[in-house]
Protein backbone atom coordinates (compact mmCIF):
# COMPACT_ATOMS: atom_id res chain seq x y z
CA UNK A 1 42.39 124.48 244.26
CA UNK A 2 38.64 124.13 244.04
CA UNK A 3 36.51 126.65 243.49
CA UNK A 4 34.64 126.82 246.55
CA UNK A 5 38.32 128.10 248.40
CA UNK A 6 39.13 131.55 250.32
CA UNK A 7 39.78 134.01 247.92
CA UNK A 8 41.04 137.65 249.48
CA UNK A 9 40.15 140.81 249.02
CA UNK A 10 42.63 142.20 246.65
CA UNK A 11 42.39 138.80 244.53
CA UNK A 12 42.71 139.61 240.70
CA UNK A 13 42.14 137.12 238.40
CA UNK A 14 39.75 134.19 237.38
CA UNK A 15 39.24 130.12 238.10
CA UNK A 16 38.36 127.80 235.05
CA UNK A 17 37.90 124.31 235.46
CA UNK A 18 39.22 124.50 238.97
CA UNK A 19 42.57 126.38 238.16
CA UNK A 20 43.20 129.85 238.87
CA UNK A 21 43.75 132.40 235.33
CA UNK A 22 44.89 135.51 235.18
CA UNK A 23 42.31 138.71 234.66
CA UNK A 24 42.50 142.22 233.40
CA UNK A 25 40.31 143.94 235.17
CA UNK A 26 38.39 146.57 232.72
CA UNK A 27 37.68 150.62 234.12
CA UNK A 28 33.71 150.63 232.84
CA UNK A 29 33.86 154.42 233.52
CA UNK A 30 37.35 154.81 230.83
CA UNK A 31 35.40 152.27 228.43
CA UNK A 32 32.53 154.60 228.37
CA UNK A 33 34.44 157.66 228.11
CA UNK A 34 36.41 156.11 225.06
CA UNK A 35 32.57 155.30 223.20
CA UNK A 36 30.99 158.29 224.20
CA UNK A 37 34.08 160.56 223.12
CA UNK A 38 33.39 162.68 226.81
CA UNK A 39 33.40 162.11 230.40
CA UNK A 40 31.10 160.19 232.47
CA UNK A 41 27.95 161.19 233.44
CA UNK A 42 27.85 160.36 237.14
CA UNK A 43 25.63 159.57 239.16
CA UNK A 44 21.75 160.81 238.71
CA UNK A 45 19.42 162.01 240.93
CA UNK A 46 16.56 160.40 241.85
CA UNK A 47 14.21 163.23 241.75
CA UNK A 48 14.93 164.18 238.36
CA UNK A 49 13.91 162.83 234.72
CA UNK A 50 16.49 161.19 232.77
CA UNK A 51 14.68 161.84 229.54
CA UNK A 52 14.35 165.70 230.36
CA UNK A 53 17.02 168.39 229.15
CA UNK A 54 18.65 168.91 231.96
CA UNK A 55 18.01 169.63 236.11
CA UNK A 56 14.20 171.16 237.01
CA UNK A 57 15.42 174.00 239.08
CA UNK A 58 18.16 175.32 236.00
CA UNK A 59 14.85 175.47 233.61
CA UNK A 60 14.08 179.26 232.12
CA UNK A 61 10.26 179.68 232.79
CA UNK A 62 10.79 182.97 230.59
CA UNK A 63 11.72 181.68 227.38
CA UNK A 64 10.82 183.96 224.44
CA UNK A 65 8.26 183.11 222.66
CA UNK A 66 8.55 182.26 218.96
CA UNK A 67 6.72 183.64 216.06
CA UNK A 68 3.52 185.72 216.18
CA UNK A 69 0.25 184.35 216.39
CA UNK A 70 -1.22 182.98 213.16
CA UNK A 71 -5.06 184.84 213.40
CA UNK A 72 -6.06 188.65 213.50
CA UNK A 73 -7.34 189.28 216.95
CA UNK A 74 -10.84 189.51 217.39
CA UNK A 75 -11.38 192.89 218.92
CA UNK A 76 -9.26 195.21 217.10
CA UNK A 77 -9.32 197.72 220.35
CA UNK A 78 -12.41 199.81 219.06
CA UNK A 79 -13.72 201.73 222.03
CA UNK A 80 -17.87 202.58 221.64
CA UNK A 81 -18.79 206.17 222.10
CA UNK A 82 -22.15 205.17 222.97
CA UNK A 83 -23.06 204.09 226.88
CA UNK A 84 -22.75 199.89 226.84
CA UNK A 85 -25.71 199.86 229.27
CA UNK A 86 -27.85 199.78 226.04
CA UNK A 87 -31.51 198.48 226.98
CA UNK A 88 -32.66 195.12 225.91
CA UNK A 89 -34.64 195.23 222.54
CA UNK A 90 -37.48 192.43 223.92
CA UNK A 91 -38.41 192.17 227.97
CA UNK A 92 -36.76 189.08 229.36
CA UNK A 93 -40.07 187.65 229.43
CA UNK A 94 -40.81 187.86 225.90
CA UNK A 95 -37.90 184.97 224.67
CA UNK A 96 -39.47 182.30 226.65
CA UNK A 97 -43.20 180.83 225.40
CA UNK A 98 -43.24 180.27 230.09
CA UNK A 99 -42.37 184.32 230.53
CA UNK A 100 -45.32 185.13 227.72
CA UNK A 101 -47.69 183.07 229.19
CA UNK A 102 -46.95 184.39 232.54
CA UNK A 103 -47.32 187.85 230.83
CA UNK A 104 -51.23 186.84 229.16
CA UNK A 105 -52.13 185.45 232.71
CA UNK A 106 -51.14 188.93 234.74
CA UNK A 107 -53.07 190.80 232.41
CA UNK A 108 -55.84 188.72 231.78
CA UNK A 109 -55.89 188.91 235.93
CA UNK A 110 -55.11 192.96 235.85
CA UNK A 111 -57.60 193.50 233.37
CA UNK A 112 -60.16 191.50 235.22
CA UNK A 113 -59.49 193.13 237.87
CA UNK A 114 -60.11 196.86 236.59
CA UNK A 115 -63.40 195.82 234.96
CA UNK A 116 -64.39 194.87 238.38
CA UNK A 117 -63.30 197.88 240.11
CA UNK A 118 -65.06 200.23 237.50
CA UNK A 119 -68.26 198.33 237.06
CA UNK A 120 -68.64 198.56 240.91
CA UNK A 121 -68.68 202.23 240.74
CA UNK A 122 -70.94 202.58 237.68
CA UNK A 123 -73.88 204.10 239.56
CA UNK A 124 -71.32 206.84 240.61
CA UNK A 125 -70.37 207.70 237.11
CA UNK A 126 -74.25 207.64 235.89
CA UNK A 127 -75.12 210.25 238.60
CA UNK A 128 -71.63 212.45 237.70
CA UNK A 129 -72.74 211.73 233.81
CA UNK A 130 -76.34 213.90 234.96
CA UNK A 131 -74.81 216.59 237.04
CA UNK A 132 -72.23 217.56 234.54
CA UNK A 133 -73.94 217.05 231.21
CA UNK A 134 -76.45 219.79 231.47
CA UNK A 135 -73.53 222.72 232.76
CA UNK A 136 -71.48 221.39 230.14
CA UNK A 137 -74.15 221.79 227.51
CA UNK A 138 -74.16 225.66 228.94
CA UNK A 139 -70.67 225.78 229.27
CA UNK A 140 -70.26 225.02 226.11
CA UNK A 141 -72.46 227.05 224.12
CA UNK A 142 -71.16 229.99 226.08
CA UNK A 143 -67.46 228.99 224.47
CA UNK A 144 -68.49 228.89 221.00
CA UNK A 145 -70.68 232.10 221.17
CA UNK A 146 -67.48 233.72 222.64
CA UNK A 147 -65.10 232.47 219.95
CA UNK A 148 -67.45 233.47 217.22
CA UNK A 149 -67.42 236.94 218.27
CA UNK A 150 -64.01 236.92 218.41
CA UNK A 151 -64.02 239.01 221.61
CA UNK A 152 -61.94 237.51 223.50
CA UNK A 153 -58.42 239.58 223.96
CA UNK A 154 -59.82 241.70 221.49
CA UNK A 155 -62.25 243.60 223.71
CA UNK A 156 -59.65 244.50 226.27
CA UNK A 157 -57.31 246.01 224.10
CA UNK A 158 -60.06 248.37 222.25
CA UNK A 159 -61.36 249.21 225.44
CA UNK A 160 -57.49 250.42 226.83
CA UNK A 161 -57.63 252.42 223.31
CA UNK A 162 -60.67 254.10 224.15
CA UNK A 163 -59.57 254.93 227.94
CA UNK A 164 -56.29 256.63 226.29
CA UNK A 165 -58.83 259.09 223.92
CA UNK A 166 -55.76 260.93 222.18
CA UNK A 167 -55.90 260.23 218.27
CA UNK A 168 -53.60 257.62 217.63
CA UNK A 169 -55.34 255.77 220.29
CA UNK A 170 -58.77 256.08 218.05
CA UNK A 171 -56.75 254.93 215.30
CA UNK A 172 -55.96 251.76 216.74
CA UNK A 173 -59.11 251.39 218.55
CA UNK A 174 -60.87 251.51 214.59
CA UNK A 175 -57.76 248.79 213.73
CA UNK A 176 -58.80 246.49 216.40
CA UNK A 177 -62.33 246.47 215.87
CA UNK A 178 -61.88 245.90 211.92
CA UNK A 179 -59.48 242.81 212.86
CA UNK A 180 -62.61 241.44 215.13
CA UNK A 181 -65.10 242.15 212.22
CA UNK A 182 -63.06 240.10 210.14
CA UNK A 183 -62.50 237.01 212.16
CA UNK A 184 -65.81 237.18 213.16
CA UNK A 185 -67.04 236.88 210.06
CA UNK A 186 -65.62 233.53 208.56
CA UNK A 187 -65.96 231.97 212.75
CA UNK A 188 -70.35 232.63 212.66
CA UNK A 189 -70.57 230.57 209.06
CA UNK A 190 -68.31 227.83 210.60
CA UNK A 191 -70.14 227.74 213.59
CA UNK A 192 -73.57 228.01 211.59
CA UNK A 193 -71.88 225.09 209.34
CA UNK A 194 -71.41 223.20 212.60
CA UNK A 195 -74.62 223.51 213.43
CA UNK A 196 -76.35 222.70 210.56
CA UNK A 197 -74.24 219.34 210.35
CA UNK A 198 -75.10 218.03 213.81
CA UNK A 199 -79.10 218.85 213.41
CA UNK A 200 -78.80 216.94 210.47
CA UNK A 201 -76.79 213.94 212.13
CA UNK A 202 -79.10 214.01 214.99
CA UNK A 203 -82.41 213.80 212.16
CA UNK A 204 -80.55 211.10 210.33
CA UNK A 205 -80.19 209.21 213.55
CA UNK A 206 -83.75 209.60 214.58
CA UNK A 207 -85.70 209.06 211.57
CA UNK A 208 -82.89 207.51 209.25
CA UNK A 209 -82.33 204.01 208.45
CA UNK A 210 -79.16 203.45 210.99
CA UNK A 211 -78.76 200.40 213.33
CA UNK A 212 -80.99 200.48 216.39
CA UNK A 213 -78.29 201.16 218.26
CA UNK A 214 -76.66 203.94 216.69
CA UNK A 215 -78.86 206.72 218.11
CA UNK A 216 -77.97 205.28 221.51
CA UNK A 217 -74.18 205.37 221.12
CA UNK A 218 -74.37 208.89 219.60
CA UNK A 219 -76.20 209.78 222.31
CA UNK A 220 -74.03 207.82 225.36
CA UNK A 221 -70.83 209.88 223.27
CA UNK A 222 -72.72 213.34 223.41
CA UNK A 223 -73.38 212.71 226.98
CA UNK A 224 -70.15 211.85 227.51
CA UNK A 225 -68.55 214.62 225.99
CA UNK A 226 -70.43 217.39 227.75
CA UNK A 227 -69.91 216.00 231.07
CA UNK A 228 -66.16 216.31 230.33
CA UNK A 229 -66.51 219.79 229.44
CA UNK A 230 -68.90 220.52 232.28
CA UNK A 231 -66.49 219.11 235.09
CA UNK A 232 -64.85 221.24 237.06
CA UNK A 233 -60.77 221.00 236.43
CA UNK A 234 -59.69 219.41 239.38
């Protein structure tokens, strides 16, 4: 019987050198079973890893977790009494050498820009400068002379004393008057002080050996200063 012959279905066995030998035929699956000491695995699934645990879906996504971590957390849960919306110690523009330029160039420009606007109107100011001085050197000597005396709120309340005429009224009108001597006293030698210190200012400017220009700015400041008190207040 050659080996190139019909051989059925059910045919058990095995040809050597032409001639047919019987076979065992071997279970794989009970072989396996035997080695492995457990049942067979079946078939697997296409969709799943053989070198994972087990199937996907039967995984527990909320596994405990082990331990604790290792570090201290950073914020220990400290809650600031103080408002967060603290303001910035610098401008934004002052942590950039562009933002500080920027800042020298607007107010190189905005100072430029005020010079311009003033110097303009310098005529104005000269002319307000001669109006004012003189009614503020008036103005002004009329204060001081009133301070010295020390009339003010004084007079008011000796003259309601004197309106009264009953005896305790005379009494305090004699009390006020002595206060006014008093303060009157000590205010005329600072005043005459005062005086005596700017004539001799004024004759050490003149005559003294100052910068030429030192008369001039005393004199632009003096000027300056009675105006201001000259002005009316709005």
């Amino acid at each position: 019987m050659s080996s190139n012959a019909y051989q059925p279905d059910d045919f058990d066995g095995r040809i050597i050198d032409g001639e047919v030998v019987d076979a065992e035929v071997v279970d794989l699956d009970k072989v396996r079973n035997r080695r492995t000491g457990g049942t067979s695995p079946g078939p697997v699934a296409d969709d799943i890893d053989p070198d994972s645990d087990g199937d996907a879906e039967s995984l527990d996504d909320d596994a405990p977790t082990l331990g604790a971590p290792v570090d201290r957390d950073d914020d220990p849960g400290f809650t600031p009494t103080r408002r967060p919306d603290r303001r910035a110690i610098l401008p934004r523009w002052a942590y950039t050498m562009r933002g500080i330029k920027a800042a020298i160039r607007w107010q190189l420009k905005d100072f430029g820009y005020v010079s311009a606007f003033h110097a303009v109107r310098v005529p104005k100011y000269a002319g307000k400068l001669l109006v004012w001085c003189p009614v503020g050197l008036f103005k002004g000597t009329g204060r001081l002379l009133l301070w010295a005396s020390a009339e003010e709120g004084n007079y008011g309340l000796r003259q309601a004393a004197a309106g009264r005429g009953s005896s305790s009224d005379i009494d305090q009108w004699l009390k006020l008057d002595t206060r006014r001597q008093r303060q009157s006293t000590w205010r005329w030698w600072l005043l005459a002080a005062g005086a005596g210190a700017a004539t001799a200012g004024g004759l050490v400017l003149a005559y003294g050996p100052v910068p030429e220009w030192a008369p001039w700015a005393a004199l632009a400041g003096m000027v300056g200063l009675l105006a201001r008190v000259g002005r009316p207040d709005d």
